[in-house]
C-alpha atoms as a PDB file:
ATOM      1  CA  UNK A   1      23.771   9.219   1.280  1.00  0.00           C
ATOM      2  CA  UNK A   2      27.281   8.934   1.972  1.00  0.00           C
ATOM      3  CA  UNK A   3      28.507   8.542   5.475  1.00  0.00           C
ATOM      4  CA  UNK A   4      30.147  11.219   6.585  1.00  0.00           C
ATOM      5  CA  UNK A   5      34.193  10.311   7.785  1.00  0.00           C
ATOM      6  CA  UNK A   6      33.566  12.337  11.180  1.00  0.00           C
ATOM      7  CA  UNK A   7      34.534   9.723  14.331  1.00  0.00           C
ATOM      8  CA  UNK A   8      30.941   8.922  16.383  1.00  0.00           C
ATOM      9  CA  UNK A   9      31.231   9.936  19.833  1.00  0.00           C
ATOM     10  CA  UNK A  10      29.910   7.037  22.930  1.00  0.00           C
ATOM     11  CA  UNK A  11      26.410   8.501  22.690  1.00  0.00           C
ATOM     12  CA  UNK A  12      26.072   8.087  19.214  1.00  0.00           C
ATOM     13  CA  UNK A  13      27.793   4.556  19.062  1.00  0.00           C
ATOM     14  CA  UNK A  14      25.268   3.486  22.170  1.00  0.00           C
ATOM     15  CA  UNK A  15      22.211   4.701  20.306  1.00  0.00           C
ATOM     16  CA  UNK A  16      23.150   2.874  16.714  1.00  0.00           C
ATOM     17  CA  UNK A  17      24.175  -0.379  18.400  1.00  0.00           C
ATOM     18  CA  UNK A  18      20.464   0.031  20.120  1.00  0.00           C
ATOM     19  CA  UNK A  19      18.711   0.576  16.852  1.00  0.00           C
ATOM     20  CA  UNK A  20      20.493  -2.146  15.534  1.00  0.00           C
ATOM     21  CA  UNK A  21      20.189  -4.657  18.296  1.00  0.00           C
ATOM     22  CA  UNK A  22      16.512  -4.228  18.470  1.00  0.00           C
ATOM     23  CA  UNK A  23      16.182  -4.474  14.776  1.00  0.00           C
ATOM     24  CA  UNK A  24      14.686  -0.898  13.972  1.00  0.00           C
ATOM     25  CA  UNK A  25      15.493   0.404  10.338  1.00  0.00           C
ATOM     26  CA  UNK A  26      13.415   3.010  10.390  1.00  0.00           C
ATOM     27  CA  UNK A  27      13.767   5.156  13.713  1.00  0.00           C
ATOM     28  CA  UNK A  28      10.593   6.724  14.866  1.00  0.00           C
ATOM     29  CA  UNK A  29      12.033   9.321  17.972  1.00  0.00           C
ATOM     30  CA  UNK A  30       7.942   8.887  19.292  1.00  0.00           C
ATOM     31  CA  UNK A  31       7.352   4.964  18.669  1.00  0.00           C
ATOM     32  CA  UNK A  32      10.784   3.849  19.916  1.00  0.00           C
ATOM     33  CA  UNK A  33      10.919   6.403  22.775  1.00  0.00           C
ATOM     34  CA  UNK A  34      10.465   3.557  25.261  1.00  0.00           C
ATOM     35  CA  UNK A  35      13.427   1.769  24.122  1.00  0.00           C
ATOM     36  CA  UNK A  36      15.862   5.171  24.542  1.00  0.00           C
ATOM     37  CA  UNK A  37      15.273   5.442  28.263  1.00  0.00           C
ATOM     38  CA  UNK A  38      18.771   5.995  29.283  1.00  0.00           C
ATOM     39  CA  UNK A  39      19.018   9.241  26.925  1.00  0.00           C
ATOM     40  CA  UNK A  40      17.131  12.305  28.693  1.00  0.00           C
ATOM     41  CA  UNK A  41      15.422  14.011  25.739  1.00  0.00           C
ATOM     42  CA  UNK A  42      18.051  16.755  25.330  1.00  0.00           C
ATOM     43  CA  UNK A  43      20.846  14.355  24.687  1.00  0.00           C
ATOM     44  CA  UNK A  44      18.611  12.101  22.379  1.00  0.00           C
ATOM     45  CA  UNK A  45      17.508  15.537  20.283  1.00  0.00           C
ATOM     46  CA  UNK A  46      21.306  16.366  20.226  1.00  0.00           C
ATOM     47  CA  UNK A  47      22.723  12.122  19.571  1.00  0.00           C
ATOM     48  CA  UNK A  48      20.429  12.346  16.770  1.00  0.00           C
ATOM     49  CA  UNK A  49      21.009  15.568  15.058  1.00  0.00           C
ATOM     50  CA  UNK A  50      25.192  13.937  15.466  1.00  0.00           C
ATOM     51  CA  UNK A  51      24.332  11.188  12.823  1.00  0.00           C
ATOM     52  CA  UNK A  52      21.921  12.850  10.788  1.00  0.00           C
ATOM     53  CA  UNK A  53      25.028  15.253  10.185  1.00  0.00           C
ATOM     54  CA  UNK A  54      27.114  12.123  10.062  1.00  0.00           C
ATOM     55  CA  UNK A  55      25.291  10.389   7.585  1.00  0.00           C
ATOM     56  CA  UNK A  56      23.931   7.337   9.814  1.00  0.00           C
ATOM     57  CA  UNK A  57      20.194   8.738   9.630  1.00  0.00           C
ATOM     58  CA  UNK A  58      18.388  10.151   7.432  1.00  0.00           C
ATOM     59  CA  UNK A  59      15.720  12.403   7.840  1.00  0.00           C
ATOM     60  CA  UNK A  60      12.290  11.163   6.489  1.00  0.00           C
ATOM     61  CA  UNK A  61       9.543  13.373   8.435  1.00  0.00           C
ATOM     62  CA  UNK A  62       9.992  15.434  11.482  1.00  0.00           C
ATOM     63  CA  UNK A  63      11.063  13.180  14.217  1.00  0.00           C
ATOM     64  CA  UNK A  64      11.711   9.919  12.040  1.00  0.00           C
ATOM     65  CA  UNK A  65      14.358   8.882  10.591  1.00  0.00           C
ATOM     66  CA  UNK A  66      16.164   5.765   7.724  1.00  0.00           C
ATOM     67  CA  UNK A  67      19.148   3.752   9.695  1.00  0.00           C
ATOM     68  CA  UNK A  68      21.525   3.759   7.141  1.00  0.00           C
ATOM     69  CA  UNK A  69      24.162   0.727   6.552  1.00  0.00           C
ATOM     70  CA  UNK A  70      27.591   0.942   8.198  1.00  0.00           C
ATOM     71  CA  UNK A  71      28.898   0.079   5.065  1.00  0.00           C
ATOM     72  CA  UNK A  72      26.207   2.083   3.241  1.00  0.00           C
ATOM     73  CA  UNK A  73      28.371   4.404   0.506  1.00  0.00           C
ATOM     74  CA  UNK A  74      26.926   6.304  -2.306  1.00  0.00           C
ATOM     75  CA  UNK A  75      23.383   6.116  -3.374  1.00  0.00           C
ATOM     76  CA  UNK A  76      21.497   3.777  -1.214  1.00  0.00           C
ATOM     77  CA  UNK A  77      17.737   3.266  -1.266  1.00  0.00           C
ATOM     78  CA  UNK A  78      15.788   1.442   1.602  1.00  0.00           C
ATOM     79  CA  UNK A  79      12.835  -1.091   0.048  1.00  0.00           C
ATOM     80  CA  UNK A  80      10.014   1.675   0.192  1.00  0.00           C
ATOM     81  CA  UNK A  81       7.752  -0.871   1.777  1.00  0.00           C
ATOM     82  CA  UNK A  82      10.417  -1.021   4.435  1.00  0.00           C
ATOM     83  CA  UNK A  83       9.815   3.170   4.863  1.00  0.00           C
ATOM     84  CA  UNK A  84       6.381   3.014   4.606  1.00  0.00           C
ATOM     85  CA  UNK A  85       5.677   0.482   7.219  1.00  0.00           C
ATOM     86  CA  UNK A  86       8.054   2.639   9.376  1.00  0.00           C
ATOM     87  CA  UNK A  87       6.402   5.888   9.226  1.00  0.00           C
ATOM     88  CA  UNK A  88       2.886   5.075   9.008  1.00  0.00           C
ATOM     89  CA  UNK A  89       0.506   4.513  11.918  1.00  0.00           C
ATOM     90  CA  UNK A  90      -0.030   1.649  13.782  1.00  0.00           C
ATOM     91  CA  UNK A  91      -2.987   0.499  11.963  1.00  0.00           C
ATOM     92  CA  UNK A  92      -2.066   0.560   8.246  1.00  0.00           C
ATOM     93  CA  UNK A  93      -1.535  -2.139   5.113  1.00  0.00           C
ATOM     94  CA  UNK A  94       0.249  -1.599   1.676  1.00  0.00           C
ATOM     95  CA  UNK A  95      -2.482  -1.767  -0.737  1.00  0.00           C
ATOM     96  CA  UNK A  96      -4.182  -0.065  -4.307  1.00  0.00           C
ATOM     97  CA  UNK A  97      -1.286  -0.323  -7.109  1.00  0.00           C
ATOM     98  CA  UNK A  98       1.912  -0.227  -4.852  1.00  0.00           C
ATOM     99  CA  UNK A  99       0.095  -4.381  -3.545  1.00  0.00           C
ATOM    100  CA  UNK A 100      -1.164  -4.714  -7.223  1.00  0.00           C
ATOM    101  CA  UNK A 101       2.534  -4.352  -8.633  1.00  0.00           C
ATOM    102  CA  UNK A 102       3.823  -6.770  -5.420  1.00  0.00           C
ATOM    103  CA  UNK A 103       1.854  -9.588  -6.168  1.00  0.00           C
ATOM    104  CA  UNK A 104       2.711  -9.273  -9.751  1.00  0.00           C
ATOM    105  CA  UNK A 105      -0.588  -8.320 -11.058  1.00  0.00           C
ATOM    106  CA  UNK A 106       0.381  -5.084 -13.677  1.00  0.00           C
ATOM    107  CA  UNK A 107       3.629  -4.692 -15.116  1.00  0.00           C
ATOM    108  CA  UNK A 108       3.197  -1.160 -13.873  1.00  0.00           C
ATOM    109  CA  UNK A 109       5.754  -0.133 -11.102  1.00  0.00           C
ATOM    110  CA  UNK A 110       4.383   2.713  -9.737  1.00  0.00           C
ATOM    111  CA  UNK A 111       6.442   5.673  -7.754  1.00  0.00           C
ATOM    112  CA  UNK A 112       3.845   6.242  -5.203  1.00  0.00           C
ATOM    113  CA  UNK A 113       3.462   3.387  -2.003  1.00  0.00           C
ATOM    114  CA  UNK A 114      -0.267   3.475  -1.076  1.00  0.00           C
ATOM    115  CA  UNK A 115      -1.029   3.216   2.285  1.00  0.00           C
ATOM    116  CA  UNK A 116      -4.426   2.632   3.896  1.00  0.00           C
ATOM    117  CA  UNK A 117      -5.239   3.923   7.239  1.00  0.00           C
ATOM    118  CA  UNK A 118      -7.816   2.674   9.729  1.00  0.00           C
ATOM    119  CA  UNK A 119      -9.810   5.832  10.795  1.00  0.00           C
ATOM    120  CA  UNK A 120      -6.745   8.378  10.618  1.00  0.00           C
ATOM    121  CA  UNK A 121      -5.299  10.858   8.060  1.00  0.00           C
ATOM    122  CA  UNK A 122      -1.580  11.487   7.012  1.00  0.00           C
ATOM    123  CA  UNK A 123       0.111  14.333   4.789  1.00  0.00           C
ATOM    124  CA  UNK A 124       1.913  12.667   2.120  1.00  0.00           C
ATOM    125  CA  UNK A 125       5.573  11.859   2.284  1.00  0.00           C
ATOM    126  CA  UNK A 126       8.386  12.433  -0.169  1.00  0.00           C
ATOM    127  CA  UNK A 127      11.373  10.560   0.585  1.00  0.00           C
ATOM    128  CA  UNK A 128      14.315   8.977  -1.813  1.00  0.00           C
ATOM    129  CA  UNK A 129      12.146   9.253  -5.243  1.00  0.00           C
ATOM    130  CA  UNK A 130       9.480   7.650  -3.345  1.00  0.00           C
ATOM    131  CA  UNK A 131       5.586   9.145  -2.777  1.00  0.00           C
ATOM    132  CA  UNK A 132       4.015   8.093   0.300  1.00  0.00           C
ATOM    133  CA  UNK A 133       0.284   8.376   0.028  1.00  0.00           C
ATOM    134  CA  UNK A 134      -1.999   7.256   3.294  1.00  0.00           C
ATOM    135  CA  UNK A 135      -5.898   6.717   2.588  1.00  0.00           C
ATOM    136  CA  UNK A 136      -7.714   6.881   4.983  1.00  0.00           C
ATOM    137  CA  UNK A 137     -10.568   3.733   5.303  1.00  0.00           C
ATOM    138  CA  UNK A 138     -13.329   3.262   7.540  1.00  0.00           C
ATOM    139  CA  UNK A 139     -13.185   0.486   9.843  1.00  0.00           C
ATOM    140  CA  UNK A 140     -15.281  -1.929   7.819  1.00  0.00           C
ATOM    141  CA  UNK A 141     -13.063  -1.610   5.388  1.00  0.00           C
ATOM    142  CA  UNK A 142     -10.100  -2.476   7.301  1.00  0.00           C
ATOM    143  CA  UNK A 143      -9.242  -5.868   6.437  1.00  0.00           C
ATOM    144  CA  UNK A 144      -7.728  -8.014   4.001  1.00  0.00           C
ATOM    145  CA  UNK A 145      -3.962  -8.070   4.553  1.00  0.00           C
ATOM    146  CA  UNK A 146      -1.355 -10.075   6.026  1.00  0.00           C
ATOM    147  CA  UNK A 147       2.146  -9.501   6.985  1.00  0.00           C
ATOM    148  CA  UNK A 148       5.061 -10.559   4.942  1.00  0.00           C
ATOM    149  CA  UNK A 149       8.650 -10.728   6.014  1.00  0.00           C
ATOM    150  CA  UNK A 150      11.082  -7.813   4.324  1.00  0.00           C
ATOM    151  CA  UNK A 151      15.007  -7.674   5.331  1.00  0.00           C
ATOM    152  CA  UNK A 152      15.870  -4.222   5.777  1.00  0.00           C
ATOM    153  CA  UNK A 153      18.966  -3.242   3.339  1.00  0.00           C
ATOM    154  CA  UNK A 154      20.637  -2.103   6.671  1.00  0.00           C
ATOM    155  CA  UNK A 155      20.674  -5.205   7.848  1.00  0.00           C
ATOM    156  CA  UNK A 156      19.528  -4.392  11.212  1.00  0.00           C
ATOM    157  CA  UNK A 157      16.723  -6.647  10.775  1.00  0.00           C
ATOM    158  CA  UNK A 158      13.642  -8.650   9.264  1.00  0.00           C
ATOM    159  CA  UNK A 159      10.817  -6.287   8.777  1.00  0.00           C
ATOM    160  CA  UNK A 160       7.327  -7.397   9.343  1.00  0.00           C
ATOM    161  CA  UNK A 161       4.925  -5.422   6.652  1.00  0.00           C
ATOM    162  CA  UNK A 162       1.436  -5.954   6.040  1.00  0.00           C
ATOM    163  CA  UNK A 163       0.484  -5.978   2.569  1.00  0.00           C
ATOM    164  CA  UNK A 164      -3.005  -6.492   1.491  1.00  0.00           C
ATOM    165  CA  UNK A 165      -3.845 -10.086   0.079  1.00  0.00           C
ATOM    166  CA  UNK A 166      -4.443 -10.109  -4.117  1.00  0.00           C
ATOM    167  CA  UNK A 167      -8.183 -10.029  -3.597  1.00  0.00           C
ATOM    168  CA  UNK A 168      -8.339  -7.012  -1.457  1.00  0.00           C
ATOM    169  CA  UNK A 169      -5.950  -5.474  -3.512  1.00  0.00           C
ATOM    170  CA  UNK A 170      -8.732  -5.680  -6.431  1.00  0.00           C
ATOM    171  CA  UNK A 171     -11.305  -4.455  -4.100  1.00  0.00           C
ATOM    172  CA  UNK A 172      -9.674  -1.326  -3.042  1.00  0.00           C
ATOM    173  CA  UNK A 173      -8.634  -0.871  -6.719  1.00  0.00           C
ATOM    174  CA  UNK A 174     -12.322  -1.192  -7.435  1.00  0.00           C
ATOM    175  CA  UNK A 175     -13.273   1.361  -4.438  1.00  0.00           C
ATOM    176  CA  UNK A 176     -10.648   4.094  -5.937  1.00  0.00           C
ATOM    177  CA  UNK A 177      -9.469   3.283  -9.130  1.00  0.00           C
ATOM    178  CA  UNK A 178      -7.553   6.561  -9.186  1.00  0.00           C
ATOM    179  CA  UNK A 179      -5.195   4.628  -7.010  1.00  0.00           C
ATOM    180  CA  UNK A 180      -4.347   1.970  -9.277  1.00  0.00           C
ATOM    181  CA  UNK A 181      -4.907   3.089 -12.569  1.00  0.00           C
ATOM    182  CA  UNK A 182      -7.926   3.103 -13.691  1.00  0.00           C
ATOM    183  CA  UNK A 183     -10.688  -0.189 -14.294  1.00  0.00           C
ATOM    184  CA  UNK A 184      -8.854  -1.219 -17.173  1.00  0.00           C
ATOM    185  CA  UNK A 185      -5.681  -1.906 -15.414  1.00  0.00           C
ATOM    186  CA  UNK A 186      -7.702  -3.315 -12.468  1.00  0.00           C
ATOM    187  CA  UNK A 187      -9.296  -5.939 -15.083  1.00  0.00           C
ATOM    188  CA  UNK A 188      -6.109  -6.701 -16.238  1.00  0.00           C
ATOM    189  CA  UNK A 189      -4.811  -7.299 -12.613  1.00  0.00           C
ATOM    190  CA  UNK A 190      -7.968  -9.376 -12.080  1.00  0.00           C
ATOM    191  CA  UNK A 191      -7.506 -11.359 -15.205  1.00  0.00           C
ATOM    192  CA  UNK A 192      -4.052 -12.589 -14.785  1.00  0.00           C
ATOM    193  CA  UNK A 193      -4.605 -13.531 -10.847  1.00  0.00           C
ATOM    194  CA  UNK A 194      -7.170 -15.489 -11.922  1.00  0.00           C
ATOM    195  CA  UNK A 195      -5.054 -17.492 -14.658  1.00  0.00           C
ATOM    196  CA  UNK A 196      -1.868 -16.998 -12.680  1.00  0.00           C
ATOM    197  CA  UNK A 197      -4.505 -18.696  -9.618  1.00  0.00           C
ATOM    198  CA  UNK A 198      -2.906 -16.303  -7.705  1.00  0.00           C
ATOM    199  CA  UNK A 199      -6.460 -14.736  -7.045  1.00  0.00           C
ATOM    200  CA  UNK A 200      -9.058 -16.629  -5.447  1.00  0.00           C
ATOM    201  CA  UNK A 201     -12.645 -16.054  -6.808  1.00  0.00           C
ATOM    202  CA  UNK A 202     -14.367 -17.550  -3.249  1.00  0.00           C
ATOM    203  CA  UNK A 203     -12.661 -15.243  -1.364  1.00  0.00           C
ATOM    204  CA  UNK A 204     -13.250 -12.404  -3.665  1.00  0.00           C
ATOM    205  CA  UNK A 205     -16.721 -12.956  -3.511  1.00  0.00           C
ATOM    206  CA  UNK A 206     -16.541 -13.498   0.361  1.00  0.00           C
ATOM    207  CA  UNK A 207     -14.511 -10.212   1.196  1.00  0.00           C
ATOM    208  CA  UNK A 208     -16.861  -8.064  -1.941  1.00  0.00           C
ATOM    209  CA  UNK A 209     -20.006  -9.348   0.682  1.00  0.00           C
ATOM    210  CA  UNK A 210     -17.623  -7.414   4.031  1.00  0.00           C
ATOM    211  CA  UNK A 211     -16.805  -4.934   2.128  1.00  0.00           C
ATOM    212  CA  UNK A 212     -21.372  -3.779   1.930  1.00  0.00           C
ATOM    213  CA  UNK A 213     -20.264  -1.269  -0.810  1.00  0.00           C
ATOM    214  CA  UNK A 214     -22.527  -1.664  -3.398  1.00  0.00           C
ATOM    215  CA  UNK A 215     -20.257   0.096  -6.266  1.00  0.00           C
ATOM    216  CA  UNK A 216     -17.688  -2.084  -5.270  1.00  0.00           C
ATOM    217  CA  UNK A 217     -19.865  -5.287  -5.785  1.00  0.00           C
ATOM    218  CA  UNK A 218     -21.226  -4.015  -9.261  1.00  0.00           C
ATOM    219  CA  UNK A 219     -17.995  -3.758 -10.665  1.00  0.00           C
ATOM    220  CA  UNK A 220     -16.420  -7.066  -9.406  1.00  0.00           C
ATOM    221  CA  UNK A 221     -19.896  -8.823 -10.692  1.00  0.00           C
ATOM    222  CA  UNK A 222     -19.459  -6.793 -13.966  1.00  0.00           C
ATOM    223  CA  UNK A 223     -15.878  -7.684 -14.791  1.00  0.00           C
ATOM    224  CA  UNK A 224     -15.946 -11.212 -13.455  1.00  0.00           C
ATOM    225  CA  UNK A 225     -19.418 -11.429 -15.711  1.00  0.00           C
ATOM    226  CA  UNK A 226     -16.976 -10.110 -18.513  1.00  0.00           C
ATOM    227  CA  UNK A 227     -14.459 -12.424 -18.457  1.00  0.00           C
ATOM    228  CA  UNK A 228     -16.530 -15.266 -17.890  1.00  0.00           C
ATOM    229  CA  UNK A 229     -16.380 -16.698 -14.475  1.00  0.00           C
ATOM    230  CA  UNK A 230     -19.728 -18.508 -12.980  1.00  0.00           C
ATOM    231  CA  UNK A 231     -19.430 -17.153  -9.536  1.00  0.00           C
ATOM    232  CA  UNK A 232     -20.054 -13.967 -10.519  1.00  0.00           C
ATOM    233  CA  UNK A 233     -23.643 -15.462 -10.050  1.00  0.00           C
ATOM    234  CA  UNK A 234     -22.936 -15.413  -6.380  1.00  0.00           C
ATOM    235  CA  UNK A 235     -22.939 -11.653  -6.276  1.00  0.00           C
ATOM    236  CA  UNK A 236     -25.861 -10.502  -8.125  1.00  0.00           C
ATOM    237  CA  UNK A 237     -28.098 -10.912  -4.293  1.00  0.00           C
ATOM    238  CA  UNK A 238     -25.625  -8.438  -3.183  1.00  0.00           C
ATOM    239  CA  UNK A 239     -26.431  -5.694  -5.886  1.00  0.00           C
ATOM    240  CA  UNK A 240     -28.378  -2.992  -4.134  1.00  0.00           C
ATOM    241  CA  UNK A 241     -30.953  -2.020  -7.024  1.00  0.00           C
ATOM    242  CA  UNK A 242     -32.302   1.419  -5.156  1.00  0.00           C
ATOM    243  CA  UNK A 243     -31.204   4.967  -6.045  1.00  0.00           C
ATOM    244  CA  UNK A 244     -28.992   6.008  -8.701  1.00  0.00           C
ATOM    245  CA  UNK A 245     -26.270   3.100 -10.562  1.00  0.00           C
ATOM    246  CA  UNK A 246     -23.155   3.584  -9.943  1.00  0.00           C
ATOM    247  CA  UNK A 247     -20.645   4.346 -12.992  1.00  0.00           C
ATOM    248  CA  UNK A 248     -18.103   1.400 -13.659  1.00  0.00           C
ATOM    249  CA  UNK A 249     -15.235   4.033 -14.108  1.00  0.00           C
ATOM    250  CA  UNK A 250     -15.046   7.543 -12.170  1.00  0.00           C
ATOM    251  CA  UNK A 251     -12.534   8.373 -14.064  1.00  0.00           C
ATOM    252  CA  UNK A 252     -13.642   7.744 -17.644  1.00  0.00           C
ATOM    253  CA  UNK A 253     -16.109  10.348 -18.926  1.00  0.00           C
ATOM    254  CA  UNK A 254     -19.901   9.656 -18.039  1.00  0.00           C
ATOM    255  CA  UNK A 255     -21.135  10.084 -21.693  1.00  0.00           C
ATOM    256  CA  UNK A 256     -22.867   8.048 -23.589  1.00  0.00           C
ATOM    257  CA  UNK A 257     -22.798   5.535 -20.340  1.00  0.00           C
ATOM    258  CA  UNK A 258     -25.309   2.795 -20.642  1.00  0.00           C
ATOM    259  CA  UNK A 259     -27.401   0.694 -17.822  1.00  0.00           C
ATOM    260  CA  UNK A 260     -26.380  -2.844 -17.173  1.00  0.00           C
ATOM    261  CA  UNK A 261     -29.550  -4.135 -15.306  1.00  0.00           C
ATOM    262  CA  UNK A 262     -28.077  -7.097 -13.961  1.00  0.00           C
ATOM    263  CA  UNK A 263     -25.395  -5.542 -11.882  1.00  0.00           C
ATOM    264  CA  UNK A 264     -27.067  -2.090 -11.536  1.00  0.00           C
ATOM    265  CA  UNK A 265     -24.418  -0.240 -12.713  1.00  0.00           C
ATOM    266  CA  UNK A 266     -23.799   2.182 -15.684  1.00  0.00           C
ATOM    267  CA  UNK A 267     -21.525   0.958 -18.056  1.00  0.00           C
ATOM    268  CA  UNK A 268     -18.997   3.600 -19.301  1.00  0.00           C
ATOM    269  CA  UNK A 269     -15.919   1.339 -20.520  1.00  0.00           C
ATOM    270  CA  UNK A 270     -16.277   0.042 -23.937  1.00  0.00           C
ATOM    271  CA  UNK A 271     -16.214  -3.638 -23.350  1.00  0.00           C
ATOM    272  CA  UNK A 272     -13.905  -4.501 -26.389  1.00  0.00           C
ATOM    273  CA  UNK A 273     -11.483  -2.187 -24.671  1.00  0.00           C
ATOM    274  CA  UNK A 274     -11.702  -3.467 -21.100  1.00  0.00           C
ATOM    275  CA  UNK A 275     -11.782  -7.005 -22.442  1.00  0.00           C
ATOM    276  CA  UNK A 276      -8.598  -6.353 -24.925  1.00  0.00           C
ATOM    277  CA  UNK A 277      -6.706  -4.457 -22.107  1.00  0.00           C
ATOM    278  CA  UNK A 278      -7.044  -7.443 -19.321  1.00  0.00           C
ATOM    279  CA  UNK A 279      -6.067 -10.409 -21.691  1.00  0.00           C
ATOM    280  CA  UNK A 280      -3.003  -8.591 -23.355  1.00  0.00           C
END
């Protein structure tokens, strides 16, 4: 967006040199209340409508808002991890594709940031070409990630973001394939960690165990059976072998679906196909 070449008044200068000092890119008015003390809430609602009209913010949701650059001109995009982290709650990691496509596991570069959520629920957000979609997880669930250090193209700062490791990344690709394209693509993903050794089969097998879902541990057993790798052994006591087998794919078609009895889990992929997609 370009800046428009209207003057800032005091107020305004005072609240971007506080955004900037306290390295906030992306202005929450709710989060970042405490740090706006000396503006009552009338002259805050009124300093930030100024540079929104300006061209210094821009509006993302109701009541947040993207610092841009000083010397920001043009189209200029913030990294949507950046965003994400920024208007999400507290609680929250970049996972599904959007962590698959970070850690250079597809070639795929999806348009949609997945978010997961401990517990809560968000409307999705549009914002600069970018879909913001929050999942909500339960709390078991909630694990897996670690932060990693983003600069914020508006220089105000480094941004801490917490991205889910590689192997939770597969897992919650395995628990929603909808979210990452499908089991193919989440075979392929698990394929070239493991021969990039990006992807570490222990802790796979550790975090399938936390995870107690039992569809979840069929299909990691099932595609690391596939492609060979002995510690898929180390997951067959976790298969839960009561009620109805879980399908490998909920998104492929259940027809003609056949039982694996080892993993207890209906097989609906044909395994040339899964098999050509993750070494190509």
């Amino acid at each position: 967006m370009k800046r428009a070449s209207m003057a800032l008044g005091p107020q305004e200068t005072r609240l971007l040199s506080t955004l900037e000092r306290c390295g906030i890119s992306v202005l929450s008015v709710a989060r970042h209340r405490g740090l706006l003390r000396d503006f009552s809430d009338t002259q805050l609602r009124d300093v930030v409508h100024g540079l929104s009209t300006k061209g210094c913010l821009t509006k993302i949701e109701g009541g947040k808002y993207l610092v841009v650059p000083r010397a920001g001109r043009g189209v200029w995009h913030e990294h949507p991890f950046v965003v994400a982290s920024g208007i999400a709650p507290e609680e929250h990691y970049i996972s599904y594709w959007s962590a698959l496509s970070h850690h250079q596991l597809t070639e795929q570069v999806p348009r949609v940031v997945y978010v997961a959520l401990c517990g809560k629920r968000k409307r999705p957000v549009e914002f600069q070409g970018w879909r913001y979609r929050f999942v909500c997880l339960a709390e078991r669930k909630f694990f897996g990630f670690e932060t990693e250090d983003f600069i914020a193209l508006n220089g105000a700062a480094t941004i801490a973001v917490a991205v889910a490791s590689p192997e939770k990344a597969i897992l919650d690709s395995l628990d929603d394939e909808m979210l990452a394209g499908g089991v193919p693509e989440v075979a392929k993903a698990l394929w070239r960690g493991l021969e990039a050794r990006t992807v570490a089969v222990d802790r796979l097998v550790e975090y399938a165990a936390r995870l107690d879902d039992a569809a979840v541990v069929a299909r990691l057993g099932y595609l690391l059976d596939r492609l060979g790798v002995a510690e898929a052994r180390d997951l067959a006591p976790l298969v839960r072998r009561r009620g109805l087998a879980p399908l490998l794919s909920t998104k492929a078609s259940a027809a003609g679906a056949f039982p694996d009895r080892r993993w207890h889990l209906r097989v609906n992929i044909a395994e040339a196909a899964l098999l050509a997609r993750a070494a190509s």
